[in-house]
Protein backbone atom coordinates (compact mmCIF):
# COMPACT_ATOMS: atom_id res chain seq x y z
CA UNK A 1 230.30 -17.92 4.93
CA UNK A 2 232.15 -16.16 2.08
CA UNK A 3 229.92 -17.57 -0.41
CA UNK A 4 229.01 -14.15 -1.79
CA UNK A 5 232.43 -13.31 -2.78
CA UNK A 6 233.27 -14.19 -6.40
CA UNK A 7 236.65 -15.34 -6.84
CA UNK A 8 238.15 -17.42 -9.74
CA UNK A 9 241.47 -18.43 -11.16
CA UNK A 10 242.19 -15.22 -13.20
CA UNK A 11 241.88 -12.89 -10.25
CA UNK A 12 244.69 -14.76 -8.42
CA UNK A 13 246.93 -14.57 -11.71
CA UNK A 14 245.51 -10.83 -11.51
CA UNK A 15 246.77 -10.64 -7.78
CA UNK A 16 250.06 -12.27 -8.93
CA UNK A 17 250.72 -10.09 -11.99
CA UNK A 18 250.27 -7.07 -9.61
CA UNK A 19 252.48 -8.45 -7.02
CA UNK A 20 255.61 -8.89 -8.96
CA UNK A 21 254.95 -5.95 -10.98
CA UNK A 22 255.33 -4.22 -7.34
CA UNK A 23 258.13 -5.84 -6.83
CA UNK A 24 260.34 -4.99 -9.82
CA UNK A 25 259.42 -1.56 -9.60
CA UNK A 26 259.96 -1.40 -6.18
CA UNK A 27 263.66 -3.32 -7.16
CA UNK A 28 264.01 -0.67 -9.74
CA UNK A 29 263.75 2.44 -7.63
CA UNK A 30 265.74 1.02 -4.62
CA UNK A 31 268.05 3.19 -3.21
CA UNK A 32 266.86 6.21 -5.03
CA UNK A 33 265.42 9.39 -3.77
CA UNK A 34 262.54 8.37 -6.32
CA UNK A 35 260.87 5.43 -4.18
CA UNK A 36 260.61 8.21 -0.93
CA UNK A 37 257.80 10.10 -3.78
CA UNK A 38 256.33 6.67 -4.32
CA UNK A 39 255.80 5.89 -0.85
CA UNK A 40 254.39 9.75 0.11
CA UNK A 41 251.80 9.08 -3.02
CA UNK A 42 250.94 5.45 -1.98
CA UNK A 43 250.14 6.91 1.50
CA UNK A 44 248.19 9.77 0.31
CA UNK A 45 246.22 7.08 -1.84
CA UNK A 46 245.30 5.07 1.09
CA UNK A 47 244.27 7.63 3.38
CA UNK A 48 242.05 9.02 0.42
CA UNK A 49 240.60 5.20 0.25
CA UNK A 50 239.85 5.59 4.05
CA UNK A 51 238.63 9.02 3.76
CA UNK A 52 235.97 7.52 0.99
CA UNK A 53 235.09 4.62 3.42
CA UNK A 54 234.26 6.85 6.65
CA UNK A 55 232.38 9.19 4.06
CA UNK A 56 234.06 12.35 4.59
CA UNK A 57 233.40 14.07 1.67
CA UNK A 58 235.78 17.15 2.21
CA UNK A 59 239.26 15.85 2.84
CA UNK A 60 238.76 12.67 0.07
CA UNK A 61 237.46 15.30 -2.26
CA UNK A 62 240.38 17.30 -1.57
CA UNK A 63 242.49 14.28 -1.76
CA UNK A 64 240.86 12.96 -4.87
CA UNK A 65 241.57 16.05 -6.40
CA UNK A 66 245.57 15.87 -5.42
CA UNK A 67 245.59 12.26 -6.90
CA UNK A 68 243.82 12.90 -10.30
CA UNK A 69 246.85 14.69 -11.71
CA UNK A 70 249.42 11.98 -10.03
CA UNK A 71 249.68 10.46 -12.86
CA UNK A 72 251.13 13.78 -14.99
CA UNK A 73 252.99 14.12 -11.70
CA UNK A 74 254.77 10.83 -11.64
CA UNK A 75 255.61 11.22 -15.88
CA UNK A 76 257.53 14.82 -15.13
CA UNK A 77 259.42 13.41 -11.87
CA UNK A 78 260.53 9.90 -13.48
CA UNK A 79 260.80 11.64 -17.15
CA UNK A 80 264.10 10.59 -17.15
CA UNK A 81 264.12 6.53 -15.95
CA UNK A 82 261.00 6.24 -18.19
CA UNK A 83 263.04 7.80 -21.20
CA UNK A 84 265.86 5.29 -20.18
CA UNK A 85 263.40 2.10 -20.15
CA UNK A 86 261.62 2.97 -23.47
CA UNK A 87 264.90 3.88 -25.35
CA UNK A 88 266.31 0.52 -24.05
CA UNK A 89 263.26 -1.46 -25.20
CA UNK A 90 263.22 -0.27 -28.29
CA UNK A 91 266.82 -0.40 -29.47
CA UNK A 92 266.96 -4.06 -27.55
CA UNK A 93 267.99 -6.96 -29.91
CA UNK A 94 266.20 -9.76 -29.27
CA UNK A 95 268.05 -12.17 -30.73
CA UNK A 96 271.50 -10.78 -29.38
CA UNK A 97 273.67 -13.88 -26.97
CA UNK A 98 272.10 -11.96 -23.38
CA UNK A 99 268.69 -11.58 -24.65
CA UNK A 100 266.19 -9.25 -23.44
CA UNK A 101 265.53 -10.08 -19.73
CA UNK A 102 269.65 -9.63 -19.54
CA UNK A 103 269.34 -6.02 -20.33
CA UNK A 104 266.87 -5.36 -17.71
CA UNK A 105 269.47 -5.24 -14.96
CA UNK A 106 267.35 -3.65 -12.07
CA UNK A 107 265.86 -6.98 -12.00
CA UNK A 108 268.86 -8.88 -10.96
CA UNK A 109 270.07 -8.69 -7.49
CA UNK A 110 272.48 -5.99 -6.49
CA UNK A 111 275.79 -7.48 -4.11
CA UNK A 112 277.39 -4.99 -1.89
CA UNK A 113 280.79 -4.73 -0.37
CA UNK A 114 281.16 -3.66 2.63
CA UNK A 115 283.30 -0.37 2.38
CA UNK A 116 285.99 -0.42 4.39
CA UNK A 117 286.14 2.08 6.86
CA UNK A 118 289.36 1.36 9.01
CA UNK A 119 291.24 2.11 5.41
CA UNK A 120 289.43 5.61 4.94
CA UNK A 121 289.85 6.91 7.85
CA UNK A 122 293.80 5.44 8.58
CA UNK A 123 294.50 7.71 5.36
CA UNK A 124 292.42 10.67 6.56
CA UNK A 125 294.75 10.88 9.36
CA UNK A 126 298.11 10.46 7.01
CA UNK A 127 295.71 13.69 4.89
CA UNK A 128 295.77 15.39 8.57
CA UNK A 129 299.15 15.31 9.33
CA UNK A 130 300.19 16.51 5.74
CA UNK A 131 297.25 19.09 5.84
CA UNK A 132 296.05 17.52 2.47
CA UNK A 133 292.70 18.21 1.77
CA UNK A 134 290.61 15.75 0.58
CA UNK A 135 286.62 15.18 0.41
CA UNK A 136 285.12 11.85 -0.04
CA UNK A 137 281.79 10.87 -0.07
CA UNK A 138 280.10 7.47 0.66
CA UNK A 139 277.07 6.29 -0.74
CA UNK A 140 274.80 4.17 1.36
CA UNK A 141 271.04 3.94 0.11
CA UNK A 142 270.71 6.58 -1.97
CA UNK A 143 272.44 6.23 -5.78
CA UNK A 144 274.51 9.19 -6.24
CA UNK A 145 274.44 8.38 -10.67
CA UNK A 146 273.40 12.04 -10.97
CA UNK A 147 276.52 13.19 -9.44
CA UNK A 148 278.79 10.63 -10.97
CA UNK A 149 278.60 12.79 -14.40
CA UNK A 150 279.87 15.67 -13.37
CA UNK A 151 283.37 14.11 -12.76
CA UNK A 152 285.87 11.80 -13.71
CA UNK A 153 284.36 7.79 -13.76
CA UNK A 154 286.82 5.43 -11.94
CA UNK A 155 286.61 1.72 -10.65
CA UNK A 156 289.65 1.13 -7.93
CA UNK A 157 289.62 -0.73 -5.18
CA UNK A 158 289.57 1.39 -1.92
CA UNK A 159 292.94 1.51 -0.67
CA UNK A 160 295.70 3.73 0.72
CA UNK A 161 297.02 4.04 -2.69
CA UNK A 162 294.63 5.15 -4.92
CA UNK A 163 293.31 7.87 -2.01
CA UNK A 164 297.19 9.25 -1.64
CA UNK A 165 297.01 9.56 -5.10
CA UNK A 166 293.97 10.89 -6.32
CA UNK A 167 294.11 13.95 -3.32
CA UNK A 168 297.73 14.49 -4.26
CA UNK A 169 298.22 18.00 -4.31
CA UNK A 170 299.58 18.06 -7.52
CA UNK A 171 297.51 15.30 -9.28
CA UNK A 172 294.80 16.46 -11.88
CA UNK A 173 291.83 14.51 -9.64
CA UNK A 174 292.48 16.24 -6.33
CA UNK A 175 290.13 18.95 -6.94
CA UNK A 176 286.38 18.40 -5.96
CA UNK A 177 285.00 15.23 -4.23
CA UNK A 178 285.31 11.59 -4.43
CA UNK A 179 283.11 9.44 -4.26
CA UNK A 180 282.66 5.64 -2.87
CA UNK A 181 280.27 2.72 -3.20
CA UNK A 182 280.72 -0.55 -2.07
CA UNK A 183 284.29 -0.11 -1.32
CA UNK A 184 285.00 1.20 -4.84
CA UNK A 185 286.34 4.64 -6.21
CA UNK A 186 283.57 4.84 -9.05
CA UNK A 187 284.29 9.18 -9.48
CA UNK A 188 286.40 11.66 -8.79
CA UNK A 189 286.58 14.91 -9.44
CA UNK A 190 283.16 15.54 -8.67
CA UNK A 191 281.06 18.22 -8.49
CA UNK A 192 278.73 18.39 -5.32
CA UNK A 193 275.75 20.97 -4.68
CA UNK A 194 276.36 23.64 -2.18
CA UNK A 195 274.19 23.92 0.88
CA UNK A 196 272.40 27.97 1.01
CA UNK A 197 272.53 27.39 4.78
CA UNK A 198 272.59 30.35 6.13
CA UNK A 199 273.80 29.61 9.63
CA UNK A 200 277.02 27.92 8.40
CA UNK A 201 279.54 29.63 9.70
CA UNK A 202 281.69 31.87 7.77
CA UNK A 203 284.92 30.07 9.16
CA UNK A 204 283.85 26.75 6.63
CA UNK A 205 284.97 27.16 3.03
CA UNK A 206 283.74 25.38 0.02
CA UNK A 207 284.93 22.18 0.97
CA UNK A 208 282.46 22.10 4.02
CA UNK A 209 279.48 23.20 2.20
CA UNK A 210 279.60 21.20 -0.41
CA UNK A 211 279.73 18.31 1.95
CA UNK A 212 277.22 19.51 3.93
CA UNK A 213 275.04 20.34 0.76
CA UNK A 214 275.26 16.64 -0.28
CA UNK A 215 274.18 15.28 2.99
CA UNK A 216 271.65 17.75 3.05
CA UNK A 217 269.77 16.21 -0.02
CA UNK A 218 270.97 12.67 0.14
CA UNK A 219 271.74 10.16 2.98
CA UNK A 220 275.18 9.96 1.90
CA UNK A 221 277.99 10.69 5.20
CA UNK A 222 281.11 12.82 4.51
CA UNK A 223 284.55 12.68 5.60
CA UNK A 224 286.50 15.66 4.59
CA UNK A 225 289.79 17.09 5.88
CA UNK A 226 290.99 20.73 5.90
CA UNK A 227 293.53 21.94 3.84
CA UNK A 228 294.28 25.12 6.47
CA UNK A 229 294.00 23.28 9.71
CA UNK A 230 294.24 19.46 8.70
CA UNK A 231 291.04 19.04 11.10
CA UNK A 232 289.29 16.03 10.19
CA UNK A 233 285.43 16.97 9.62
CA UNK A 234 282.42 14.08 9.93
CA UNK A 235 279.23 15.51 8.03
CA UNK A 236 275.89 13.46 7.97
CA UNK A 237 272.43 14.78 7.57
CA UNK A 238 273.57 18.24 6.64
CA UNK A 239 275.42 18.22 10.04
CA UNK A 240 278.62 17.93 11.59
CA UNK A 241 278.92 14.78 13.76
CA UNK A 242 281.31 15.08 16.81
CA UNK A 243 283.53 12.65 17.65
CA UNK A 244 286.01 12.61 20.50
CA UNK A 245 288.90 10.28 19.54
CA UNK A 246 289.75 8.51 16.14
CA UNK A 247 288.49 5.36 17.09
CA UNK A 248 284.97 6.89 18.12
CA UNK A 249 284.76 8.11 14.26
CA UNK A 250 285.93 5.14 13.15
CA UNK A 251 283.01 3.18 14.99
CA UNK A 252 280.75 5.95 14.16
CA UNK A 253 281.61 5.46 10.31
CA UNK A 254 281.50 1.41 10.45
CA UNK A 255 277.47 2.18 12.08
CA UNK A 256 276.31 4.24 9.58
CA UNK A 257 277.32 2.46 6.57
CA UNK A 258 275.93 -0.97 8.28
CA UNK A 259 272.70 0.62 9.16
């Protein structure tokens, strides 16, 4: 029945080659606002294929038009990751203990902590009652690298501790945000993009915009308390999330970072 179709042993390694080429660079742009413009190009591609198929000629010539410069496109917006790859192949030592394939870490598979939420927001509430303010942001899918420059790099542990002191009034690291990923301090001190929304109101101060800038552009949450009124703020999406009692947040906090 399916005589007429020509298929041979190379086009299944072809399939196969394809396949896990897919994959890795589907591993390598996890969690990054990158694979969002992957998948909004992959969809225009395939509606252009079904465009072709039902023959109308207007909307796949328009499409076929978007995709012919995709490919300029796709250099400009991952200038950067493809800069990294290149400059890593080339200065790789072949010969070195790790080898090549060691280097190429996005193909290993990442292992996340769960962060732990009952800690956070236990020492928001000692924050609160001190009227320390503090901002700390939590990473979920999206890799918050570009922001981790801007401030100071750390590796502790989320605990009680290391919170108290890094949003000690007097301690050099208290200024800006902090940021958490898999249950680890990896920056503080950051620097976070302020959201131009206009509707905010005037009452908020920095503090509040830049969290609600952050969640405006990433899928990160925010817990932030005030330094004036020692309220404890929940930001996600760009929006403030109400919660009635402690334990509400608490649960709120624990969903988001499991979903």
């Amino acid at each position: 029945m399916l005589d007429f179709i020509e298929f041979s042993v190379l086009d299944i390694l072809d399939i196969i080659l394809v396949a896990v080429l897919l994959y890795y660079i589907y591993k390598l742009l996890k969690g990054t606002v990158a694979i969002n413009i992957v998948i909004g190009i992959a969809l225009i591609f395939l509606i252009w294929k079904i465009t072709q198929a039902l023959r109308m000629e207007m909307l796949s010539g328009i499409l076929g038009y978007l995709l012919s410069g995709g490919v300029i496109a796709l250099i400009i917006v991952f200038q950067q990751e493809i800069r990294k790859f290149l400059l890593m192949i080339g200065t790789t030592n072949f010969s070195a203990k790790r080898g090549f394939l060691n280097q190429l870490k996005f193909l290993q598979s990442e292992i996340s902590t769960e962060t732990d939420a009952d800690t956070i927001i236990k020492t928001c509430i000692q924050f609160s009652k001190t009227k320390t303010g503090a901002l700390i942001v939590i990473e979920r899918t999206n890799k918050l690298d570009f922001l981790v420059s801007t401030g100071d790099t750390m590796n502790a542990l989320v605990n009680t501790a290391i919170l108290n002191s890094i949003f000690y009034k007097n301690s050099p690291l208290h200024d800006g945000a902090t940021i958490i990923r898999d249950n680890y301090v990896i920056a503080s001190r950051v620097i976070l993009p302020v959201s131009e929304n206009t509707k905010i109101p005037a009452r908020f101060g920095l503090r509040h915009r830049a969290a609600i800038g952050i969640t405006e552009k990433t899928d990160a949450v925010c817990i932030l308390v005030s330094e004036e009124t020692g309220e404890i703020s929940y930001i996600k999406d760009g929006n403030f999330v109400l919660y009635k009692t402690i334990e509400v947040l608490t649960e709120t906090l624990k969903k988001d970072l499991s979903s």
